[in-house]
Protein backbone atom coordinates (compact mmCIF):
# COMPACT_ATOMS: atom_id res chain seq x y z
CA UNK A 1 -48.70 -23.75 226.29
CA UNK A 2 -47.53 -23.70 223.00
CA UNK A 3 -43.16 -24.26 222.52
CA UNK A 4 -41.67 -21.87 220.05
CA UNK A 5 -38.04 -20.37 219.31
CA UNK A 6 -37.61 -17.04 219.66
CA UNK A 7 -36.06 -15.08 216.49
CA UNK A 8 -35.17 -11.68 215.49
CA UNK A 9 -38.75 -11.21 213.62
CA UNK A 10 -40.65 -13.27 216.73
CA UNK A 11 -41.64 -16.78 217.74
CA UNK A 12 -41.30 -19.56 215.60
CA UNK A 13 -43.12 -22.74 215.71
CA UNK A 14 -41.44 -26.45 215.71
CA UNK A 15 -42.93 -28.97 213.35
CA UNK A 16 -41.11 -32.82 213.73
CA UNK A 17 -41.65 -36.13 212.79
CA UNK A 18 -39.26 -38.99 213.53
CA UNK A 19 -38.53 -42.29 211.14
CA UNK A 20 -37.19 -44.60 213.65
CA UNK A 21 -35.47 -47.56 212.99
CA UNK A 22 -35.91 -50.45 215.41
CA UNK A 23 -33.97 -53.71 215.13
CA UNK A 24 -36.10 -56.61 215.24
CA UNK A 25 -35.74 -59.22 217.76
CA UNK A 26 -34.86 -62.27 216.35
CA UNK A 27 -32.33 -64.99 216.06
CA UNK A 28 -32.14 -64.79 212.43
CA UNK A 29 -31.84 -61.74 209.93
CA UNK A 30 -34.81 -60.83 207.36
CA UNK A 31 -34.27 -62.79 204.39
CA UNK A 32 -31.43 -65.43 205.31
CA UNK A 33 -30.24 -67.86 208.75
CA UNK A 34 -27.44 -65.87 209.58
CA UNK A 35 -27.37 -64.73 213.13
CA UNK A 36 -27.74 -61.86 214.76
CA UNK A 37 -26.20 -61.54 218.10
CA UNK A 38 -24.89 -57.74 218.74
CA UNK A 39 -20.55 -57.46 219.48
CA UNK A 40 -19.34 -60.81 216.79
CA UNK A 41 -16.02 -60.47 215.33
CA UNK A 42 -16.52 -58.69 211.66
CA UNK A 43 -18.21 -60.77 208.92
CA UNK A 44 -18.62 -63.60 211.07
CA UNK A 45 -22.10 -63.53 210.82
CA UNK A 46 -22.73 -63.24 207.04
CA UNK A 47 -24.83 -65.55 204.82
CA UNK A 48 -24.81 -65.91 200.73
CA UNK A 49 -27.65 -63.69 200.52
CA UNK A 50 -26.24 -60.66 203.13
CA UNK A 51 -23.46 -60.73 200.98
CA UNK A 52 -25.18 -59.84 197.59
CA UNK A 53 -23.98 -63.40 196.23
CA UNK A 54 -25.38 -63.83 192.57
CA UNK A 55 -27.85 -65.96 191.93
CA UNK A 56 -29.05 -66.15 195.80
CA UNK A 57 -32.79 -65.82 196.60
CA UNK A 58 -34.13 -64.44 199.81
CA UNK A 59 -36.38 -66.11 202.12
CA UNK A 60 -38.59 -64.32 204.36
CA UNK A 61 -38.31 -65.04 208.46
CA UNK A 62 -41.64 -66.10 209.42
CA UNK A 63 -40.84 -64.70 213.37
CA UNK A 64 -39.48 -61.19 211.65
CA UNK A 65 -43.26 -61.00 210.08
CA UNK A 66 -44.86 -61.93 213.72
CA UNK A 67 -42.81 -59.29 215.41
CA UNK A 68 -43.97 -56.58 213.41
CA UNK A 69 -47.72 -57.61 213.33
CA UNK A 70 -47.02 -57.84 216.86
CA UNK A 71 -45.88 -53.91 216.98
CA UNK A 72 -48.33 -52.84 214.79
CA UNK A 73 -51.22 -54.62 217.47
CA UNK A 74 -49.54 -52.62 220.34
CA UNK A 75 -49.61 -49.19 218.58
CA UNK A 76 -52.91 -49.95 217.94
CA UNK A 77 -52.21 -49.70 214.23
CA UNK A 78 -53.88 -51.21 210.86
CA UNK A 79 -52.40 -54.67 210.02
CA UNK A 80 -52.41 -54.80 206.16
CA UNK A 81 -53.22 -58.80 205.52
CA UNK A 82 -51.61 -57.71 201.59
CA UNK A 83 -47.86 -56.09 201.51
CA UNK A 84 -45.50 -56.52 199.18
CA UNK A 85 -41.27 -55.62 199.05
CA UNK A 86 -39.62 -53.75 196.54
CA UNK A 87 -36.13 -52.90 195.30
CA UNK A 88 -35.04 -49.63 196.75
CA UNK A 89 -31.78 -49.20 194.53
CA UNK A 90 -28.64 -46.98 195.84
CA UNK A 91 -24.91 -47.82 195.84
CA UNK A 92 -22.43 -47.63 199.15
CA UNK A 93 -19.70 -50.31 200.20
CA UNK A 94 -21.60 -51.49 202.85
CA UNK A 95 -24.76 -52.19 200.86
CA UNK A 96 -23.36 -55.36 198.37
CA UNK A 97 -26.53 -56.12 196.42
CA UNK A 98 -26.30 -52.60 195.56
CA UNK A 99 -30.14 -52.33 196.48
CA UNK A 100 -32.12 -52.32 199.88
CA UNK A 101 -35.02 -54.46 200.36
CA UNK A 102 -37.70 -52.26 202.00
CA UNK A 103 -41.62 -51.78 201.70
CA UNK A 104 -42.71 -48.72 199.80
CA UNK A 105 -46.06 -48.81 198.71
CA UNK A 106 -47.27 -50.98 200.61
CA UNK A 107 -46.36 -51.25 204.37
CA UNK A 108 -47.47 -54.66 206.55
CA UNK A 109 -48.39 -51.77 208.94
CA UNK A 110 -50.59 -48.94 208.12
CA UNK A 111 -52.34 -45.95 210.50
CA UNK A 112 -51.77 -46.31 214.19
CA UNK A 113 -51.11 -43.62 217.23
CA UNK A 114 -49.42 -43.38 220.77
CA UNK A 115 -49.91 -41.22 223.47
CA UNK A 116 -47.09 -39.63 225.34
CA UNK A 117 -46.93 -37.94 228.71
CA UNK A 118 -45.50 -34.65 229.44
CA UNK A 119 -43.84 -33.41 232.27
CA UNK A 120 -46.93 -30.98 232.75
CA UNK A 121 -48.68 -34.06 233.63
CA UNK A 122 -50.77 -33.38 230.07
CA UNK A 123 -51.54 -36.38 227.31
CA UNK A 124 -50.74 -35.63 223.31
CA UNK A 125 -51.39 -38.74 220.49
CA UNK A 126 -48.79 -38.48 218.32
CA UNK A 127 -50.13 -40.43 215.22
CA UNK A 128 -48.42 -43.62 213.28
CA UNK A 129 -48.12 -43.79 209.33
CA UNK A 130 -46.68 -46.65 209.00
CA UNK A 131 -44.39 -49.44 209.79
CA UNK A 132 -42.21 -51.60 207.38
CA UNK A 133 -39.93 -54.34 207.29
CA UNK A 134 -36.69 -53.97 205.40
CA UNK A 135 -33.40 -55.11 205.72
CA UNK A 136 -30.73 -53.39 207.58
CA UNK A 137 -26.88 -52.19 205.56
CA UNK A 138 -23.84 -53.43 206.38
CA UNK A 139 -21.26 -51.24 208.71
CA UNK A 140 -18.64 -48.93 207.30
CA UNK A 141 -15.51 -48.59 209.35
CA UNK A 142 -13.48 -45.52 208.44
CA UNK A 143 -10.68 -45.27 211.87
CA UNK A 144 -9.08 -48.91 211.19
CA UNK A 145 -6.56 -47.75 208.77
CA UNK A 146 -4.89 -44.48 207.86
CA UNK A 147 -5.77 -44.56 203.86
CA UNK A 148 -8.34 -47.94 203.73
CA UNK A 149 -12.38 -48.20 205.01
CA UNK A 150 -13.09 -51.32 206.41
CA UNK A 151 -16.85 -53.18 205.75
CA UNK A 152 -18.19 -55.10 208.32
CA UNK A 153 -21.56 -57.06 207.01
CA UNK A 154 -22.73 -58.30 210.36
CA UNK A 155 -25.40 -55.85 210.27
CA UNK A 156 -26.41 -56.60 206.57
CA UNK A 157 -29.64 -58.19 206.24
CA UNK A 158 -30.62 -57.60 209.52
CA UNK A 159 -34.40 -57.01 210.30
CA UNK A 160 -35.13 -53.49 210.96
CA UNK A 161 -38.78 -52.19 211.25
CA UNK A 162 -38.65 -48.43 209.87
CA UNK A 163 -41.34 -46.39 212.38
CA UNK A 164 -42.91 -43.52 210.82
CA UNK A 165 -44.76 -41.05 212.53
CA UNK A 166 -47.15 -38.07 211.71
CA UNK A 167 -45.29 -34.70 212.00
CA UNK A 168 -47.56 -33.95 215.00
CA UNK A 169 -44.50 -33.08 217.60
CA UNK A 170 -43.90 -29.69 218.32
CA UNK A 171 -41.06 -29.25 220.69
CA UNK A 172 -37.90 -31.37 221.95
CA UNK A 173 -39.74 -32.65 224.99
CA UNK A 174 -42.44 -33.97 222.47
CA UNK A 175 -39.73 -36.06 220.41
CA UNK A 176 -38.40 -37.06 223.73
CA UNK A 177 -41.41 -38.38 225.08
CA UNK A 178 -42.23 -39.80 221.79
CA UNK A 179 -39.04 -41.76 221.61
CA UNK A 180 -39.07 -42.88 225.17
CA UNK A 181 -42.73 -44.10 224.92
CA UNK A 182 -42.20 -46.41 221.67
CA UNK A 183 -38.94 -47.41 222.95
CA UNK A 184 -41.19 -48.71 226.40
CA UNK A 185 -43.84 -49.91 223.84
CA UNK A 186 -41.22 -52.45 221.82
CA UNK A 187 -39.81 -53.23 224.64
CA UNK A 188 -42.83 -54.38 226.57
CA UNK A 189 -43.58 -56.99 223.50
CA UNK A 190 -40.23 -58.31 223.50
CA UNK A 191 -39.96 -56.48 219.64
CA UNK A 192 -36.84 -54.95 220.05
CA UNK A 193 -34.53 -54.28 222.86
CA UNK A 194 -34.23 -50.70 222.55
CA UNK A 195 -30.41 -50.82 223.11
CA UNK A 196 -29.78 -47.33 221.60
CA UNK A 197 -25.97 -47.65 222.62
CA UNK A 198 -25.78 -50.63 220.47
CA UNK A 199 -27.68 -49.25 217.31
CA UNK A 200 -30.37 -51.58 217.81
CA UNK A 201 -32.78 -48.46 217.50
CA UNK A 202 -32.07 -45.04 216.00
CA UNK A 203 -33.94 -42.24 215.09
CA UNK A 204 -33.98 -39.69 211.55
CA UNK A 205 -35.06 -36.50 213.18
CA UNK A 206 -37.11 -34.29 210.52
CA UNK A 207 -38.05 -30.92 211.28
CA UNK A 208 -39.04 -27.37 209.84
CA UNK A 209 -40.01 -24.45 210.73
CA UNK A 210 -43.00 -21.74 210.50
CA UNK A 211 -44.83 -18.75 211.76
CA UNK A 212 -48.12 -19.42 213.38
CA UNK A 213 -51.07 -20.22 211.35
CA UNK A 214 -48.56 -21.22 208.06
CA UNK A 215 -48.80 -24.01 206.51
CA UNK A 216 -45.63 -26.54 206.75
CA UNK A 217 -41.87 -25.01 204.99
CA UNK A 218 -39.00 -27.22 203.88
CA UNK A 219 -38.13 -30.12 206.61
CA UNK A 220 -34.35 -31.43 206.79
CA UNK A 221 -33.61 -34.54 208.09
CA UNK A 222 -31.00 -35.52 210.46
CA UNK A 223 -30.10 -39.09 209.88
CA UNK A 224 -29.21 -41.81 212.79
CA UNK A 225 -29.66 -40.26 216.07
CA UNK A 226 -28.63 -42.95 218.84
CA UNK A 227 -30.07 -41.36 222.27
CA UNK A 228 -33.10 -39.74 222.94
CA UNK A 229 -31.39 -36.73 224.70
CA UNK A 230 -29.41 -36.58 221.20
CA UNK A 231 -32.68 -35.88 219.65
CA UNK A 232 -33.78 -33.51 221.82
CA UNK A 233 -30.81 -31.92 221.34
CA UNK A 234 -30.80 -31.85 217.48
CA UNK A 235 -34.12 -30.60 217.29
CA UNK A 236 -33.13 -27.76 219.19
CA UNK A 237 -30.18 -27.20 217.14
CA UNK A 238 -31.76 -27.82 213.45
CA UNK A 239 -34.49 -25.30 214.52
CA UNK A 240 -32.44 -22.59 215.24
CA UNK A 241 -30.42 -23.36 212.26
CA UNK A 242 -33.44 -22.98 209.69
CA UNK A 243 -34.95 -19.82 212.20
CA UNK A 244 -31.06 -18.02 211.03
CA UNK A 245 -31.27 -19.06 207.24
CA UNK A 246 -35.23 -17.94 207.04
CA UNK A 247 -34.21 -14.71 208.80
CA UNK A 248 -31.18 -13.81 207.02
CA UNK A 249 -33.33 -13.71 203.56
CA UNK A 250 -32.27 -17.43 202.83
CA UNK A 251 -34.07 -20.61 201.69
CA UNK A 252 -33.89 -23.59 203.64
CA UNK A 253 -32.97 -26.27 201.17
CA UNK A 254 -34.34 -29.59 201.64
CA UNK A 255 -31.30 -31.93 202.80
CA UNK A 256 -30.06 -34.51 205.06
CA UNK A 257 -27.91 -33.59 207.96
CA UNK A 258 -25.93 -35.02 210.68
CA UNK A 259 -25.72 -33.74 214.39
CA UNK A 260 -22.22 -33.25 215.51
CA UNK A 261 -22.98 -34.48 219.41
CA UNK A 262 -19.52 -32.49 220.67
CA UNK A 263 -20.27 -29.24 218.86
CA UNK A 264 -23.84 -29.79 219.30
CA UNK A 265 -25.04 -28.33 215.72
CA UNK A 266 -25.85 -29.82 212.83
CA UNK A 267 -23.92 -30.39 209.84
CA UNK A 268 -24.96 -31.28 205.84
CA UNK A 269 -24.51 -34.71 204.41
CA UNK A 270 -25.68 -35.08 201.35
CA UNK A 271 -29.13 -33.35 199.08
CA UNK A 272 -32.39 -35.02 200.26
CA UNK A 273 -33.45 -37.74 197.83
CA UNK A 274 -37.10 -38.20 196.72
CA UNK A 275 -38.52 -41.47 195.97
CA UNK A 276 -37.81 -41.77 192.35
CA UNK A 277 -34.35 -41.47 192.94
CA UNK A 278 -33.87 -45.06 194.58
CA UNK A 279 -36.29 -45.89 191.54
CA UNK A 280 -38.45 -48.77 193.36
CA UNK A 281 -39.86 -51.33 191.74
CA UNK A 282 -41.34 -54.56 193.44
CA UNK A 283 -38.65 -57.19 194.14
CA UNK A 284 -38.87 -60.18 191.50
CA UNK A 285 -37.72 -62.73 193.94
CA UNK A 286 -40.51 -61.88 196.56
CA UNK A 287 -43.78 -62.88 196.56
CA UNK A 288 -46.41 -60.39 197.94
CA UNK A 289 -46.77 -61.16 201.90
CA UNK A 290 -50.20 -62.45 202.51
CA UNK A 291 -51.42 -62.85 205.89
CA UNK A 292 -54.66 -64.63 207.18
CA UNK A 293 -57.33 -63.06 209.62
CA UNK A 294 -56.79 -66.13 211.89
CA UNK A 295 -52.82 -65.87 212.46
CA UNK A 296 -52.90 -62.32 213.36
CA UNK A 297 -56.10 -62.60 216.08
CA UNK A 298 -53.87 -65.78 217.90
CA UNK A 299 -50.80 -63.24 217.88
CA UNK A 300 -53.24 -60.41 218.98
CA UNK A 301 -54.30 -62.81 221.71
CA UNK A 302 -50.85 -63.62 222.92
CA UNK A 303 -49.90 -59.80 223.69
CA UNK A 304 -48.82 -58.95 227.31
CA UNK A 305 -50.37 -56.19 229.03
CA UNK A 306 -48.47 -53.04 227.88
CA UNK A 307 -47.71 -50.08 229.71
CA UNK A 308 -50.91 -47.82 229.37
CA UNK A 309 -52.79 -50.77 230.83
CA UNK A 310 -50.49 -52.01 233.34
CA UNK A 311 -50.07 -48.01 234.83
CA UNK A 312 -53.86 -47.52 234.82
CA UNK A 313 -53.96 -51.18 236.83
CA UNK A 314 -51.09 -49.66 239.64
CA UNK A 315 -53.79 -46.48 239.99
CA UNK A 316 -56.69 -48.75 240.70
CA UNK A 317 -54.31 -50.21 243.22
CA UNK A 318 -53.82 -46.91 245.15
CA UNK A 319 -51.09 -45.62 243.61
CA UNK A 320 -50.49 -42.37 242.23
CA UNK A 321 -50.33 -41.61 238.78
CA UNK A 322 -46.32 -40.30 239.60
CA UNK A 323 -45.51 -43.78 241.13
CA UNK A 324 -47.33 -45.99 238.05
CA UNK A 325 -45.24 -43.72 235.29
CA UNK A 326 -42.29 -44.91 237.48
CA UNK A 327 -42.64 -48.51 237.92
CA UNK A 328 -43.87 -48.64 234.37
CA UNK A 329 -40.83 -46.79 232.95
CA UNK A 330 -38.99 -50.09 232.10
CA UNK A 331 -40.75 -53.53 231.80
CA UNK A 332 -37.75 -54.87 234.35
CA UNK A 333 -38.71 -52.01 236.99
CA UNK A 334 -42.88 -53.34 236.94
CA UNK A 335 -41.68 -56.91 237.17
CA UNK A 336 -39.65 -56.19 240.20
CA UNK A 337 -42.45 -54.41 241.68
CA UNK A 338 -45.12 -56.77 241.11
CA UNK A 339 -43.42 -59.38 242.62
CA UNK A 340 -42.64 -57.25 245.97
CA UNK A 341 -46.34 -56.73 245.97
CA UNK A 342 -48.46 -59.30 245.44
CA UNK A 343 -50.74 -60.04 247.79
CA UNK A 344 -49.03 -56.94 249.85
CA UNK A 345 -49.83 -53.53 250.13
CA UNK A 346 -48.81 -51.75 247.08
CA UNK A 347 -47.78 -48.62 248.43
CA UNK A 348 -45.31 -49.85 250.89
CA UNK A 349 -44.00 -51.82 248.17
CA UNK A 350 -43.86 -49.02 246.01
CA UNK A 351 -42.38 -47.03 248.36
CA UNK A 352 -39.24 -49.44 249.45
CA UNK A 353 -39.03 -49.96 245.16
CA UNK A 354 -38.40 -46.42 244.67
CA UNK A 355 -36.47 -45.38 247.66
CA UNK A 356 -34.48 -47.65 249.43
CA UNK A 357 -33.81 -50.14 246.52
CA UNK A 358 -33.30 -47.16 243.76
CA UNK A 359 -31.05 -45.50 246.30
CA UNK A 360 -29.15 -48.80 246.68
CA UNK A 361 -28.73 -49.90 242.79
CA UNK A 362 -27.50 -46.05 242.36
CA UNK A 363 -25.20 -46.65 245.33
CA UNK A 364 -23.69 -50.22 243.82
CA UNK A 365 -23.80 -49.34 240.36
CA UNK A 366 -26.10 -51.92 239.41
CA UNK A 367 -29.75 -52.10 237.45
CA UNK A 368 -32.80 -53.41 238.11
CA UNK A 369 -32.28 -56.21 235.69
CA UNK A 370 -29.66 -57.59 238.14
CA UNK A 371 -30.54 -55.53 241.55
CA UNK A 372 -28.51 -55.81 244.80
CA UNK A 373 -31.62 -57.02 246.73
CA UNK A 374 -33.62 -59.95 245.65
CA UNK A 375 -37.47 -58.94 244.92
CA UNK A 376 -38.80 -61.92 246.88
CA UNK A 377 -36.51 -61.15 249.80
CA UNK A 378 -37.87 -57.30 249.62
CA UNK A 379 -41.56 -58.95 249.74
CA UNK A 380 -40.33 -60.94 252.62
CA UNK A 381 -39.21 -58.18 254.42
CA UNK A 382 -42.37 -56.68 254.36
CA UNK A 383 -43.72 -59.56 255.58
CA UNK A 384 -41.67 -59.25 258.64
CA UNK A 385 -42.49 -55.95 259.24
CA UNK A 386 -46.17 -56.23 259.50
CA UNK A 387 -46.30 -59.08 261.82
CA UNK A 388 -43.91 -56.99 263.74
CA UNK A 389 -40.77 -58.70 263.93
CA UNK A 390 -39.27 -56.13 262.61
CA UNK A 391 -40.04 -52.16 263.18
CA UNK A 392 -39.25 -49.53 260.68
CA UNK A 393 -36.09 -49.00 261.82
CA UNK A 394 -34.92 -52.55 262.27
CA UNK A 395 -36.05 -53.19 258.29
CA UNK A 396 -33.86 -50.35 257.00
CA UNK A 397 -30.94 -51.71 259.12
CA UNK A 398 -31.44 -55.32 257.56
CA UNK A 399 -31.94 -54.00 253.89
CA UNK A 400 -28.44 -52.42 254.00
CA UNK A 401 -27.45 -55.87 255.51
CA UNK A 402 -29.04 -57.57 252.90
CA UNK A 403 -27.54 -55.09 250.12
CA UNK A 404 -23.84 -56.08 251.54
CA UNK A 405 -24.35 -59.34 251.87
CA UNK A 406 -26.91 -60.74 249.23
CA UNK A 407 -28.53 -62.93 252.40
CA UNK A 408 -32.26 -63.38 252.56
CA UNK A 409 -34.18 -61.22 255.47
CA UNK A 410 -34.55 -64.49 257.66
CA UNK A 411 -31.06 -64.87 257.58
CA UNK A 412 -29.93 -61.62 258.82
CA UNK A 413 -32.37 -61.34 261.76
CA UNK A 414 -31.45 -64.53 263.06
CA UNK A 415 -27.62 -63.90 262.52
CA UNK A 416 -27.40 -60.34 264.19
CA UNK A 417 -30.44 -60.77 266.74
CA UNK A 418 -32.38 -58.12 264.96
CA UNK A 419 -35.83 -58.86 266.10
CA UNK A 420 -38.19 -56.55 267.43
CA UNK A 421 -38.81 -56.91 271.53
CA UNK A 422 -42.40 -57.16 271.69
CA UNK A 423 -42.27 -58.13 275.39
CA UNK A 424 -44.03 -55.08 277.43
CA UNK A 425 -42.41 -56.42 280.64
CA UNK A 426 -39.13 -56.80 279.59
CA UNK A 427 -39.64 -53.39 277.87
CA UNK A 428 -41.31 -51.42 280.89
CA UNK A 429 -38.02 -52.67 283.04
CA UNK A 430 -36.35 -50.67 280.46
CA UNK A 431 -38.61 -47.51 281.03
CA UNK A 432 -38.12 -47.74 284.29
CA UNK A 433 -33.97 -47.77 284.52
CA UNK A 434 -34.18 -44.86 281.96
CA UNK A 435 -36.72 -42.90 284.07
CA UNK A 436 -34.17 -44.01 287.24
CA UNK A 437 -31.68 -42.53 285.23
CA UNK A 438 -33.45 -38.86 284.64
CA UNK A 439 -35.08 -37.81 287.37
CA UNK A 440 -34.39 -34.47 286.84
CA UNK A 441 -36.45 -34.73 284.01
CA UNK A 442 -39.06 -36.82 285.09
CA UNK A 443 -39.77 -33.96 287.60
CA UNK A 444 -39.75 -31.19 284.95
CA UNK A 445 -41.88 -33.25 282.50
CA UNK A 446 -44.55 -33.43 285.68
CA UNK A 447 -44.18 -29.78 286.03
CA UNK A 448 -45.59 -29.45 282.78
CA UNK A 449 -42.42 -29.80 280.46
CA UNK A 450 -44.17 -32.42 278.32
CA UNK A 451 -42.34 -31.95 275.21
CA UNK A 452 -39.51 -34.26 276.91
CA UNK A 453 -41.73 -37.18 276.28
CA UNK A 454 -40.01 -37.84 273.26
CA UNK A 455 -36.70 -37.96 274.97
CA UNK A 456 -37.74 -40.52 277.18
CA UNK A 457 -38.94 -42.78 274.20
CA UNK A 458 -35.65 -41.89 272.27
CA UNK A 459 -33.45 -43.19 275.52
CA UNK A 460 -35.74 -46.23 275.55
CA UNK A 461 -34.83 -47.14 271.86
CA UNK A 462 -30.99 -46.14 272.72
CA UNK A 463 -30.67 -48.68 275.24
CA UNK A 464 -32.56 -51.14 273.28
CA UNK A 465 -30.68 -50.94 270.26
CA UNK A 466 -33.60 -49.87 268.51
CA UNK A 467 -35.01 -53.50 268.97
CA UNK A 468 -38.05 -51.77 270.97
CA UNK A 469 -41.17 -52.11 269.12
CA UNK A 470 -42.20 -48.14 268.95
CA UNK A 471 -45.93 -48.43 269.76
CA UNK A 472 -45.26 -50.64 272.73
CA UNK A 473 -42.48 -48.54 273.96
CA UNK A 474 -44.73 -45.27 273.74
CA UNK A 475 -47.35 -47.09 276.01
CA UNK A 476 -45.05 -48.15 278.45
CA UNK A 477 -43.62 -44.25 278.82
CA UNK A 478 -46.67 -43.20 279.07
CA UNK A 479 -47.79 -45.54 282.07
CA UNK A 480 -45.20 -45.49 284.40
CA UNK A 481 -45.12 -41.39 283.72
CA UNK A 482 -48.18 -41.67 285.12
C-alpha cells in the first residue's frame, strides 16, 4: 500500500533519499596519525595537517581505503580501482584549511543496493549511488561562553564515508528501515560503530513532495540527523511543511534545514548550495587512488557473513523468519545466540535468548554486549535440562539464580540442591502421602471427577519443591489412581 500525506487538495506522495555520514573505524584519521578515540579533552587529538598548518601534505590511511572497499563489497556495490580527491572549498571556524577534502567526480564506490524489511513483512531495494571518502570538520562549540564560540578540532580530519542513496524511499518507515539496515550492515564489517549518540553516523534527510504520476519537485535537505527515530520524525515534519507551502500557492525553495527535535518541525539554515559553489577542483597534493584487482578480491575474501546471509542460515535452522530478524538485529545479539546454540537445538536457544535473557538485561539495565548471564552458562543450562537434571521449572528458578549471582548453572544446583528427582520410588512414596492426604478426592476423581488429576500432580510438585521430574510424576499419579 502506497504511504501518502493527506492535504487540503488530496494525497501527496513522499519522495527521500538520505546522504549518510558514517565515521570510519580506524585508529588514525584520513590524511594524518592523529587519533581518533571518541570523548578526548578538546584539541588533544590534532595533527599539523588537521590543523590547516601551511606547507603540510596529507597522507592517505591505507586501513581508511580498506574499510570503505570493504563497505562497498557488503552493499554489493561497484569498487572503482581509479578515484581521485578534490578540493571542496567553503569557509567556517571549524574547517582551518578553509577547504574539505572529499571525492566528487569520482567516488572509490560507485552503484550498489540494500534491501530493507518492513513491518508488513514485505522486501524494498533501496539503491546505492555512491560512497566516498572525505575528511570530517572540526566541532563548533557555541554554550562555553556568553559572547565567545569555542573550536574543538578533534573531529577534523577524521575519516567519514559519505553514503548516498537513490531517492527510492517513500515514507518514514522506509528511511527508518533504511537507516537501521546500513547501520546493521557497517556494523557487521566492523566499518563503523554506528554510535549515533556519539556522531559517529548521521544522516542529511532530503525530501520533496508530489502528486501521483509527477515527476520529482524541489527537495530540501535537513542536515545532521543523529537517531533514526529523528529521521522518521523529520520526514514527517518536512513533508507536511512543503504539502502547506505547495497548497497555499507557494514555491518550495530549494534549501537546507534543520529539525528542531523539541518542537519537532523543521527550521531554515542556510540556501542550498550547488556544486559550483564549493568550486572543486582535484587536490594538488593527492595523487589519484589506484587500486589493484588482487587487493580488493583478498579483502572481498576476508568478509564475515553479514546479516542477509546469517538470517537466511537461522531459517534453514528452524527458525522463523520473526526470530532470525531478531537475533540478527545487532551483530552482539547473533553472537550470543550462536554460542547458546551450537550443537543444541536452536529453538530452545532462541527461545531462552529472547525471553528469559531479554527480560533479564531489561530488568538489570544491562546489554547484550555485557549480559547478566554468561552465553556458555545459558548453553549449559540447556544441557542440564535435556538430560533431565533439571525440569522446566527448576531451569527458570536457576537462571534468576544465575542472573543474581553471576554463578555458572553447575554451581547453583549443587549449592541449593536443585536437581530434578528422577527416582520413581522415592517419587510414588510421595503420590501416595498426597493421595493419603485427599481421600475425599481420590473418591470423587473415581466417581468420574477426573479433571482433579491435575490437582493431584500439582500437590505432588508442592511437596517436592518442584524437584519432581513432571513426566515421571504424571505416571506415578496415574498408577496408583489406578
Amino acid at each position: 500500500m502506497t504511504y501518502t500525506i493527506d492535504g487540503k487538495t488530496g494525497p501527496w506522495e513522499l519522495v527521500i533519499g538520505l546522504e549518510v555520514h558514517a565515521q570510519v573505524t580506524s585508529q588514525a584519521k584520513l590524511f594524518s596519525g592523529a587519533a581518533t578515540a571518541f570523548g578526548a579533552e578538546p584539541n588533544t587529538q590534532v595533527s599539523f595537517v588537521d590543523a590547516g598548518f601551511p606547507g603540510m601534505l596529507p597522507v592517505i590511511n591505507r586501513d581508511c581505503v580498506a574499510q570503505a572497499v570493504r563497505t562497498g563489497l557488503g552493499l554489493k556495490a561497484q569498487v572503482n580501482l581509479w578515484s581521485r580527491f578534490d578540493r571542496k572549498n567553503y569557509f567556517y571556524a571549524d574547517l582551518p584549511q578553509g577547504y574539505q577534502i572529499s571525492q566528487y567526480a569520482h567516488p572509490i564506490i560507485g552503484t550498489g543496493a540494500i534491501e530493507i524489511e518492513l513491518q508488513d513483512g514485505s522486501t524494498k531495494t533501496i539503491g546505492i549511488t555512491r560512497l566516498h571518502l572525505e575528511q570530517d570538520a572540526g566541532k563548533s562549540l557555541h554554550d562555553q561562553h556568553p559572547t565567545k564560540s569555542y573550536i574543538d578540532l578533534n573531529r577534523s580530519g577524521v575519516a567519514l564515508m559519505e553514503i548516498v542513496s537513490e531517492p527510492d524511499m517513500r515514507s518514514p518507515e522506509e528511511a527508518g528501515a533504511y537507516l537501521t539496515k546500513l547501520r546493521q550492515i557497517l556494523r557487521y564489517l566492523g566499518t563503523c560503530d554506528g554510535n549515533m549518540d556519539e556522531g559517529s553516523m548521521r544522516a542529511d534527510v532530503n525530501v520533496s513532495v508530489r502528486k501521483a504520476g509527477e515527476d520529482y519537485r524541489t527537495r530540501c535537505e535537513v542536515k545532521n540527523v543523529n537517531s533514526i527515530r529523528f529521521v522518521m520524525q523529520a520526514v514527517e515534519a518536512e513533508a507536511r511543511r512543503q504539502i502547506e507551502v505547495w497548497e497555499e500557492g507557494g514555491e518550495v525553495q530549494q534549501e537546507t534545514r534543520l529539525f528542531d527535535t523539541a518542537r519537532g518541525v523543521t527550521r531554515s539554515m542556510r540556501s542550498k548550495e550547488d556544486a559550483h559553489d564549493y568550486r572543486y577542483f582535484p587536490d594538488p597534493d593527492l595523487p589519484p587512488l589506484v587500486l589493484e584487482q588482487s587487493w580488493v578480491d583478498q579483502l572481498k575474501a576476508s568478509l564475515p557473513e553479514l546479516p542477509d546471509a546469517r538470517r537466511a542460515r537461522y531459517v534453514a535452522m528452524g527458525l522463523s523468519p520473526y526470530d532470525a530478524h531478531v537475533l540478527t538485529l545487532e551483530k552482539e545479539t547473533a553472537a550470543y545466540f550462536e554460542t547458546v546454540a551450537q550443537g543444541r537445538d536452536a529453538k530452545i536457544a532462541a527461545n531462552w535468548v529472547m525471553g528469559d535473557l531479554f527480560a533479564a538485561i531489561n530488568r538489570t539495565k544491562t546489554s547484550i554486549a555485557e549480559p547478566p548471564v554468561k552465553a556458555e552458562y545459558l548453553g549449559t543450562l540447556l544441557d542440564l535440562m535435556k538430560d533431565g537434571t533439571l525440569s522446566g521449572t527448576l531451569a527458570k528458578a536457576v537462571f534468576e539464580a544465575m542472573v543474581e549471582t553471576g554463578k555458572s548453572p553447575g554451581a547453583i544446583v549443587e549449592e541449593r540442591g536443585l536437581r530434578q528427582v528422577t527416582d520413581t520410588g522415592a517419587i510414588e512414596g510421595i503420590v501416595a502421602g498426597v493421595l493419603a492426604a485427599n481421600a475425599d478426592k481420590v473418591a470423587e476423581y473415581k466417581s468420574g471427577k477426573e479433571k482433579l488429576f491435575g490437582f493431584f500432580v500439582g500437590q505432588t510438585m508442592k511437596a517436592m519443591q518442584g524437584k519432581g521430574n513432571p513426566a515421571l510424576v504424571n505416571d506415578a499419579v496415574k498408577k496408583l489412581l489406578s
